[in-house]
C-alpha atoms as a PDB file:
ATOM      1  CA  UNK A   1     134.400  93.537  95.562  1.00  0.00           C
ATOM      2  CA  UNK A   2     132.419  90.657  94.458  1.00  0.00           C
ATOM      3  CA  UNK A   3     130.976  90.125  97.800  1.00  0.00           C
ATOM      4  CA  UNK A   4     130.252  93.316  98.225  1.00  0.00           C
ATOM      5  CA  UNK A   5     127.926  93.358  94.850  1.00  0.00           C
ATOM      6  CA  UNK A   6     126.415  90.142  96.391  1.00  0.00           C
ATOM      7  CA  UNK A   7     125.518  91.436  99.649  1.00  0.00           C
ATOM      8  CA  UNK A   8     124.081  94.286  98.005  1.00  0.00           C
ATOM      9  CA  UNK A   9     122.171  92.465  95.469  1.00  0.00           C
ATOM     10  CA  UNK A  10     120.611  90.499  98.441  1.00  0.00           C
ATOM     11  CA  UNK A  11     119.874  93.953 100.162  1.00  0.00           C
ATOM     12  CA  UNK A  12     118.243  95.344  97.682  1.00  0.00           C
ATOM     13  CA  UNK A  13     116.282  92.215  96.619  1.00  0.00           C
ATOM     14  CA  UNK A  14     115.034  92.150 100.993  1.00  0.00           C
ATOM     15  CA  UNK A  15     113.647  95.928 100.379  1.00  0.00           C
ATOM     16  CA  UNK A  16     111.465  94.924  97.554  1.00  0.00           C
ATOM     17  CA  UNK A  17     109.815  92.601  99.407  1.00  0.00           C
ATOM     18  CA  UNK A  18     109.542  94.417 102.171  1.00  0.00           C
ATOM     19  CA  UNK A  19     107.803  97.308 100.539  1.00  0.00           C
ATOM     20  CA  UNK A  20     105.586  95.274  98.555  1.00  0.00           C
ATOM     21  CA  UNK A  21     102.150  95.536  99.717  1.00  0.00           C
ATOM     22  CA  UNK A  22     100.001  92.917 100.755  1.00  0.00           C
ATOM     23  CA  UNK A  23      96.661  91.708  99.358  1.00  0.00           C
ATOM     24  CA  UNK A  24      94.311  93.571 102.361  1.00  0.00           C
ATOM     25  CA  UNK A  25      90.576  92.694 102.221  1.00  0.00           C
ATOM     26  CA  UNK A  26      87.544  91.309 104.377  1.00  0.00           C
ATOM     27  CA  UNK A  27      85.200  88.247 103.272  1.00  0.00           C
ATOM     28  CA  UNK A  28      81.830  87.266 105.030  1.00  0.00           C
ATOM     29  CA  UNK A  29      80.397  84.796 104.287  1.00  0.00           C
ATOM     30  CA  UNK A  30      76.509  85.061 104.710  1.00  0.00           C
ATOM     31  CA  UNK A  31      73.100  84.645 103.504  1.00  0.00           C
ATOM     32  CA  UNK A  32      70.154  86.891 102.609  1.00  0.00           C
ATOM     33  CA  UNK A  33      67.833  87.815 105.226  1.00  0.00           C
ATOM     34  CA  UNK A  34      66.931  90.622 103.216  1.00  0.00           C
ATOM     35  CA  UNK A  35      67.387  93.298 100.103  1.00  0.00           C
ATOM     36  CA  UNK A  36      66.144  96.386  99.067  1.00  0.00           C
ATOM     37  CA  UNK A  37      66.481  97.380  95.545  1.00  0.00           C
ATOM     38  CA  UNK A  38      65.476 101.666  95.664  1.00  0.00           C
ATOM     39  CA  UNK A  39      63.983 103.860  92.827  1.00  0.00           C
ATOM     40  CA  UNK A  40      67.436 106.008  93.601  1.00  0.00           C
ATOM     41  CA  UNK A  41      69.231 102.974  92.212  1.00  0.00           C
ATOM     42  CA  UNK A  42      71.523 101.634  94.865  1.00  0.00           C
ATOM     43  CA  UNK A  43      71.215  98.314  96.704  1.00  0.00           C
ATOM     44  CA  UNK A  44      70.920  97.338 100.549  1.00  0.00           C
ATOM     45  CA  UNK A  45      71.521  93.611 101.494  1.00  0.00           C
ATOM     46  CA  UNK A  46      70.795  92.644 104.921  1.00  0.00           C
ATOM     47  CA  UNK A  47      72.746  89.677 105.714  1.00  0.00           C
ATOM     48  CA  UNK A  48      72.455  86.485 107.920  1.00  0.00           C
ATOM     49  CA  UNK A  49      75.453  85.529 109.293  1.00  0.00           C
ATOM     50  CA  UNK A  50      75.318  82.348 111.054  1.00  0.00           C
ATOM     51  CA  UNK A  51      71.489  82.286 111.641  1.00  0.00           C
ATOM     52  CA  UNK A  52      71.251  85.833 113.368  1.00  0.00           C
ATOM     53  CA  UNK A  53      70.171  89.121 110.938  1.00  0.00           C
ATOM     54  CA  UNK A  54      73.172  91.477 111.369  1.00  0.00           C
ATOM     55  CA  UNK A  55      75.495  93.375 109.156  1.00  0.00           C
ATOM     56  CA  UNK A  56      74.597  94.879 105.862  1.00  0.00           C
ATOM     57  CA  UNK A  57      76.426  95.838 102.481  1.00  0.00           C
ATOM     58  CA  UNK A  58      75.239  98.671 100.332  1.00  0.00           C
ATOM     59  CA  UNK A  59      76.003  98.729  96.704  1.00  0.00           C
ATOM     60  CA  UNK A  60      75.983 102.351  95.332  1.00  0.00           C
ATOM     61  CA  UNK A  61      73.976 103.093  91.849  1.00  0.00           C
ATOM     62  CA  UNK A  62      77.376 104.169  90.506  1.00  0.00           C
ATOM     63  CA  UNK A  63      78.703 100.923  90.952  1.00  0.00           C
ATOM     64  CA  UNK A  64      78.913  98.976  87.490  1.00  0.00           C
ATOM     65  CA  UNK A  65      78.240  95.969  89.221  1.00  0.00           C
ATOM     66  CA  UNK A  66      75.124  96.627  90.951  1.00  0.00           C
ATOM     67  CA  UNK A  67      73.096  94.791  88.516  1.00  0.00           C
ATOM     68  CA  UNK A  68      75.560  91.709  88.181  1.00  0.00           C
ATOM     69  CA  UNK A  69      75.473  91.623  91.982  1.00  0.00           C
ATOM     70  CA  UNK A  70      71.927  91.750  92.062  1.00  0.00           C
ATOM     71  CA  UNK A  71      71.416  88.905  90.029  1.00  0.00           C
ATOM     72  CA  UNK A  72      73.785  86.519  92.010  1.00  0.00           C
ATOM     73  CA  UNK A  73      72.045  87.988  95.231  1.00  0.00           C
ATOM     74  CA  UNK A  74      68.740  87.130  93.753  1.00  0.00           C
ATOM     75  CA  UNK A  75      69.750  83.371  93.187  1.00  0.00           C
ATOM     76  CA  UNK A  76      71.529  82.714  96.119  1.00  0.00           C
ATOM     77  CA  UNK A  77      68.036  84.245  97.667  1.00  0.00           C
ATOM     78  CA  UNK A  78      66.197  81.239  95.255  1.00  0.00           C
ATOM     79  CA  UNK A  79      68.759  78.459  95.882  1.00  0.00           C
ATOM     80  CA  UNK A  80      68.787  79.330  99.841  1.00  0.00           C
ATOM     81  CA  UNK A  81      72.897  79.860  99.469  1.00  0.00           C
ATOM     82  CA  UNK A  82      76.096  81.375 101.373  1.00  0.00           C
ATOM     83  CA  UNK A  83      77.176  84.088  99.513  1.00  0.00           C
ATOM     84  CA  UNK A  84      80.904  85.609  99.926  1.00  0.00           C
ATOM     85  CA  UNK A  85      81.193  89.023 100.187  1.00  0.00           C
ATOM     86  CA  UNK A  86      84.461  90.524  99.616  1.00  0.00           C
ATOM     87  CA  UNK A  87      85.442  94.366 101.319  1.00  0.00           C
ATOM     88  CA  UNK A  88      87.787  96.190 100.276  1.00  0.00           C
ATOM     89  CA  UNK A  89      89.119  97.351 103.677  1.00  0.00           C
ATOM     90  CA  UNK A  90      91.006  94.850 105.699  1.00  0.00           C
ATOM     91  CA  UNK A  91      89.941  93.559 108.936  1.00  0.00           C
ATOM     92  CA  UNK A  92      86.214  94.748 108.305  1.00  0.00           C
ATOM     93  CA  UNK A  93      83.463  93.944 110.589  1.00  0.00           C
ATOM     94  CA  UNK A  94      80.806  91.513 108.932  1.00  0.00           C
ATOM     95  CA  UNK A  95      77.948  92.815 111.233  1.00  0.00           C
ATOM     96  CA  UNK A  96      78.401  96.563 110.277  1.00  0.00           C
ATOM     97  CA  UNK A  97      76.627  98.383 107.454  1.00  0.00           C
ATOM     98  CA  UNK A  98      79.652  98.736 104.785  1.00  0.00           C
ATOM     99  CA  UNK A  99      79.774 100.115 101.726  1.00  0.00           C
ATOM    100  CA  UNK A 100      82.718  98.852 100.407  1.00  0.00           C
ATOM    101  CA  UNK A 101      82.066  95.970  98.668  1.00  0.00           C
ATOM    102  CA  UNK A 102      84.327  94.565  95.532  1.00  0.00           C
ATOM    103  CA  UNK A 103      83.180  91.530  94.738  1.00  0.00           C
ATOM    104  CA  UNK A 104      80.528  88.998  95.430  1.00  0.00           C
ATOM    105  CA  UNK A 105      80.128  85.037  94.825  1.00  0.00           C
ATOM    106  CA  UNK A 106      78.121  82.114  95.733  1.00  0.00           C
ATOM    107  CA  UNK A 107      80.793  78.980  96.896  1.00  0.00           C
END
């Protein structure tokens, strides 16, 4: 009986961490070719990733964050910096147009 409460203990212990999801996200890493900041309040960054123009993020005007990401965006314009952007979808291409972003920072 005892080994039988083990083995299920250990069972059930395996199906936790099986079902427990895993952290799924995209970074690039890239700098500013370009951004447009629009009267209608949302953001478009057009990013250089390894030297070429390609890829963009778009920050909506809903997003709380627009004007903290703006400022970082703005300095890592100034200081000639890699930024990090972080997508919330996993597996995302850099060198799309995505609108997904979740956090931004300069390494």
């Amino acid at each position: 009986m005892k080994k039988y409460f083990k083995t299920l203990a250990i069972a059930l212990g395996l199906a936790t961490v099986a079902v427990t999801p895993a952290a799924a996200y995209t970074e690039c890493t890239a700098k500013i070719a370009s951004a447009f900041y629009s009267q209608e309040g949302y953001v478009w960054i057009n990013l250089a990733i390894n030297g070429a123009t390609g890829g963009a993020i778009v920050v909506d005007k809903a997003d709380l964050n627009r004007e903290a990401y703006l400022s970082i965006l703005l300095t890592a314009r100034a200081q000639d910096k890699s930024v990090i952007f972080r997508l919330a979808k996993d597996n995302g291409a850099c060198t799309a147009t995505n609108y997904d972003l979740t956090g931004i920072w300069i390494p």
